[in-house]
C-alpha atoms as a PDB file:
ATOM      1  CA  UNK A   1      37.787 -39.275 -24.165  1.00  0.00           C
ATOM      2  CA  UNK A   2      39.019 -36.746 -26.083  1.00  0.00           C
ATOM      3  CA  UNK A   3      38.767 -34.996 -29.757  1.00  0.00           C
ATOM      4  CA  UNK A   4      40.758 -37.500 -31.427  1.00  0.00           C
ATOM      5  CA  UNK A   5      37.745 -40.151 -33.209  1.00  0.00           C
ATOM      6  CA  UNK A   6      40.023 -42.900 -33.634  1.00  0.00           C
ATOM      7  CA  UNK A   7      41.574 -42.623 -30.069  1.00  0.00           C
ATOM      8  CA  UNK A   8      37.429 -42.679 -29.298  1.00  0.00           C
ATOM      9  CA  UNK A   9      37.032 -45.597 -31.068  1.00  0.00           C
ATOM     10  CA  UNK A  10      39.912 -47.311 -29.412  1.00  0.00           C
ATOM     11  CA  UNK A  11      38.604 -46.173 -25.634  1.00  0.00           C
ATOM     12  CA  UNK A  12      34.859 -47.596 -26.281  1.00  0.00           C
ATOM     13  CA  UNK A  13      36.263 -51.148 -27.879  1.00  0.00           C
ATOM     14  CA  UNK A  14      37.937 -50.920 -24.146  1.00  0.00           C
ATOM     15  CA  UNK A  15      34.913 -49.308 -21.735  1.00  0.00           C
ATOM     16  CA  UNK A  16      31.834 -50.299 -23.213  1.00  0.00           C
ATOM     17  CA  UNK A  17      29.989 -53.766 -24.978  1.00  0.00           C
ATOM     18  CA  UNK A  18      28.703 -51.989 -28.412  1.00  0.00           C
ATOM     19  CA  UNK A  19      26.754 -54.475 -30.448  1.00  0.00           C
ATOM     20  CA  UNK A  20      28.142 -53.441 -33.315  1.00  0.00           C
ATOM     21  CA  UNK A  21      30.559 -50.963 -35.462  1.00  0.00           C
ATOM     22  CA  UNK A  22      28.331 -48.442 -36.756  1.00  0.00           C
ATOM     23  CA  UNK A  23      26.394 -47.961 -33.351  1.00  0.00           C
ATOM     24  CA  UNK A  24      30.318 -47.474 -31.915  1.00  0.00           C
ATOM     25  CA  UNK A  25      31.644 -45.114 -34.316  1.00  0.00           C
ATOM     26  CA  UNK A  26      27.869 -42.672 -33.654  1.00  0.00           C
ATOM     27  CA  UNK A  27      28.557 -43.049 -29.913  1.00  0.00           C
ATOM     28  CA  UNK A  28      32.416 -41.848 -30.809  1.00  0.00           C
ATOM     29  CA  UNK A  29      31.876 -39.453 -33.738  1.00  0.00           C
ATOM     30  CA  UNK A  30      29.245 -37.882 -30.534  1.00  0.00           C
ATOM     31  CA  UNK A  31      31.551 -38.019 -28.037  1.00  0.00           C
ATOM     32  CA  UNK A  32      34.222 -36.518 -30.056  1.00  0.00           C
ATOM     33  CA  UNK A  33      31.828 -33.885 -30.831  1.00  0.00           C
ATOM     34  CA  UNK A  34      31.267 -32.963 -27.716  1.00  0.00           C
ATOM     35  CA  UNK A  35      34.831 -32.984 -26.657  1.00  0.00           C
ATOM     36  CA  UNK A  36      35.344 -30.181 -29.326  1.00  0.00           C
ATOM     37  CA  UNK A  37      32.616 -28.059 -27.596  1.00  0.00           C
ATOM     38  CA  UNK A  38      33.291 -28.222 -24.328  1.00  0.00           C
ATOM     39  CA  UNK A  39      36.972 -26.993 -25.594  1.00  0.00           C
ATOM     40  CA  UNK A  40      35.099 -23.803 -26.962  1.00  0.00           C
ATOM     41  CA  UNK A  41      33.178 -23.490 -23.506  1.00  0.00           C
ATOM     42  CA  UNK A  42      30.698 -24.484 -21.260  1.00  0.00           C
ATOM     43  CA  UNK A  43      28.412 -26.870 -22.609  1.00  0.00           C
ATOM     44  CA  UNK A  44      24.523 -26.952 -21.128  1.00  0.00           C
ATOM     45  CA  UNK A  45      23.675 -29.808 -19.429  1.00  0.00           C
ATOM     46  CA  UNK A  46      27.262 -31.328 -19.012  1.00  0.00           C
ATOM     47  CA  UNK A  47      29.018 -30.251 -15.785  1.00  0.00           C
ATOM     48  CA  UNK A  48      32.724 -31.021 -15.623  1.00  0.00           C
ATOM     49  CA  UNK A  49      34.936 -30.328 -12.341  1.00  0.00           C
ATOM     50  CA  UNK A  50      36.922 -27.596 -14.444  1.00  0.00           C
ATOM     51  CA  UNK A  51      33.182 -25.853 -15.362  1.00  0.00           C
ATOM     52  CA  UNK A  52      32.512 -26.258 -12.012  1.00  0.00           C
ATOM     53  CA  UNK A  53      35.656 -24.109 -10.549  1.00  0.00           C
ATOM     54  CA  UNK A  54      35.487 -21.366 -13.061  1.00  0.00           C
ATOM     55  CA  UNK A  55      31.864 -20.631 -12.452  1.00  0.00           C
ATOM     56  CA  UNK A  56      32.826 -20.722  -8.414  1.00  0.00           C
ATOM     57  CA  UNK A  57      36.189 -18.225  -9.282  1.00  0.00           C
ATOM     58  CA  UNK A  58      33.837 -16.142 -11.017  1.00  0.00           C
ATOM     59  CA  UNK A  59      30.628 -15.939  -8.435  1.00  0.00           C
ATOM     60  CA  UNK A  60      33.413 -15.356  -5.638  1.00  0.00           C
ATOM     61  CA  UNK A  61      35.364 -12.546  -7.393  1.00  0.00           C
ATOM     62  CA  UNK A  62      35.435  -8.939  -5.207  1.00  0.00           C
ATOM     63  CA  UNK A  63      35.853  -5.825  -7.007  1.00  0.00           C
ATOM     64  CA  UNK A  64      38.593  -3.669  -6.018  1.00  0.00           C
ATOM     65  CA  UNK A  65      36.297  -1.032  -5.908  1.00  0.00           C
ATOM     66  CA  UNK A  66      32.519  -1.264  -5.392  1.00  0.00           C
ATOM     67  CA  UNK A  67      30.180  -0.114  -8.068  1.00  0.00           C
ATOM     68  CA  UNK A  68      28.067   1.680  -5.345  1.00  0.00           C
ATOM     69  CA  UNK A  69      29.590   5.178  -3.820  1.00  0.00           C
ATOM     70  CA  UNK A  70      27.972   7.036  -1.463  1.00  0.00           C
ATOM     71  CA  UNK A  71      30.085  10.001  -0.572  1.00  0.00           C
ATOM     72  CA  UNK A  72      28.522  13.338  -2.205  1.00  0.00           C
ATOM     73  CA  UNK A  73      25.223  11.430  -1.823  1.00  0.00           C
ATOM     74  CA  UNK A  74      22.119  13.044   0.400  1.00  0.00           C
ATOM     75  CA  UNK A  75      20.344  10.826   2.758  1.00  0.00           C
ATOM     76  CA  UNK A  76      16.806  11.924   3.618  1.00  0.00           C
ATOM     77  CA  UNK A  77      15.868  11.796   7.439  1.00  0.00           C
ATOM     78  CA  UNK A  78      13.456   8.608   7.540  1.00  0.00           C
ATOM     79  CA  UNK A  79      16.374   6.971   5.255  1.00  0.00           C
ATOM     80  CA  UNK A  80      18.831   7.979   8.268  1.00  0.00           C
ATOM     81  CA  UNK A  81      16.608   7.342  11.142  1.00  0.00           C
ATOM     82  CA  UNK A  82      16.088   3.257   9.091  1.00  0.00           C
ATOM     83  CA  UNK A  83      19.432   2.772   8.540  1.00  0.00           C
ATOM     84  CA  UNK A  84      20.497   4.001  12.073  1.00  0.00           C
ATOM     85  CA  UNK A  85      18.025   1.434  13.451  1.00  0.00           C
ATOM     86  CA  UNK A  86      19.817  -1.449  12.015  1.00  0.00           C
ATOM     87  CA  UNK A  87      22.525  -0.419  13.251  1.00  0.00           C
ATOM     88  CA  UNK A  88      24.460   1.026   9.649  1.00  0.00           C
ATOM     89  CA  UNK A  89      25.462   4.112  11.455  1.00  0.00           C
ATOM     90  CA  UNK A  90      28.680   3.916   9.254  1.00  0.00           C
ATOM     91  CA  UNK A  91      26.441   4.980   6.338  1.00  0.00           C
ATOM     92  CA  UNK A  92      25.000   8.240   7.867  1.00  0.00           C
ATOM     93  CA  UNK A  93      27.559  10.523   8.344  1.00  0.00           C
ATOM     94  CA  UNK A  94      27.680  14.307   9.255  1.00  0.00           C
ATOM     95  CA  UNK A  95      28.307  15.203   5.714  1.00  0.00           C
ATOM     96  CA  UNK A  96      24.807  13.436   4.576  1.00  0.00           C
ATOM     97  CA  UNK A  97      22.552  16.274   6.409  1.00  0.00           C
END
């Protein structure tokens, strides 16, 4: 398929048994439709493999440089004494006191 109608028209005739002309040309004048949006962007409820791999790139993107800094940051004791029982003693450093 693609945004071409005609080209539409020509692919269905070739696909699909469509009883007649005028239910063929709504099922390509759709389809065309649709081709035009999902150009534009993501369409809801239609999941193509390209779709698909830019909303993985985009859930597995890393930052540079994390949004969260702790340095200059004070850490109260029961905070310290929690995070040095599991084991995040890279967190609580001497400058945190």
């Amino acid at each position: 398929m693609s945004v071409d109608f005609h080209y539409n028209k020509r692919v269905l005739d070739d696909v699909a048994m469509i009883p007649t002309k005028k239910i063929r040309n709504k099922v390509a004048g759709y389809a065309t439709r649709l081709m035009r949006r999902i150009q534009t962007g993501p369409v809801r409820g239609i999941s193509l493999k390209l779709q698909e791999e830019e909303r993985e790139r985009k859930m597995e993107f890393i930052p540079k440089e994390s949004e969260f800094k702790i340095e200059n940051k004070t850490i109260d004791e029961e905070t310290k004494r929690m995070l040095e029982t599991l084991g995040l003693t890279k967190l609580v450093s001497k400058k945190h006191h």
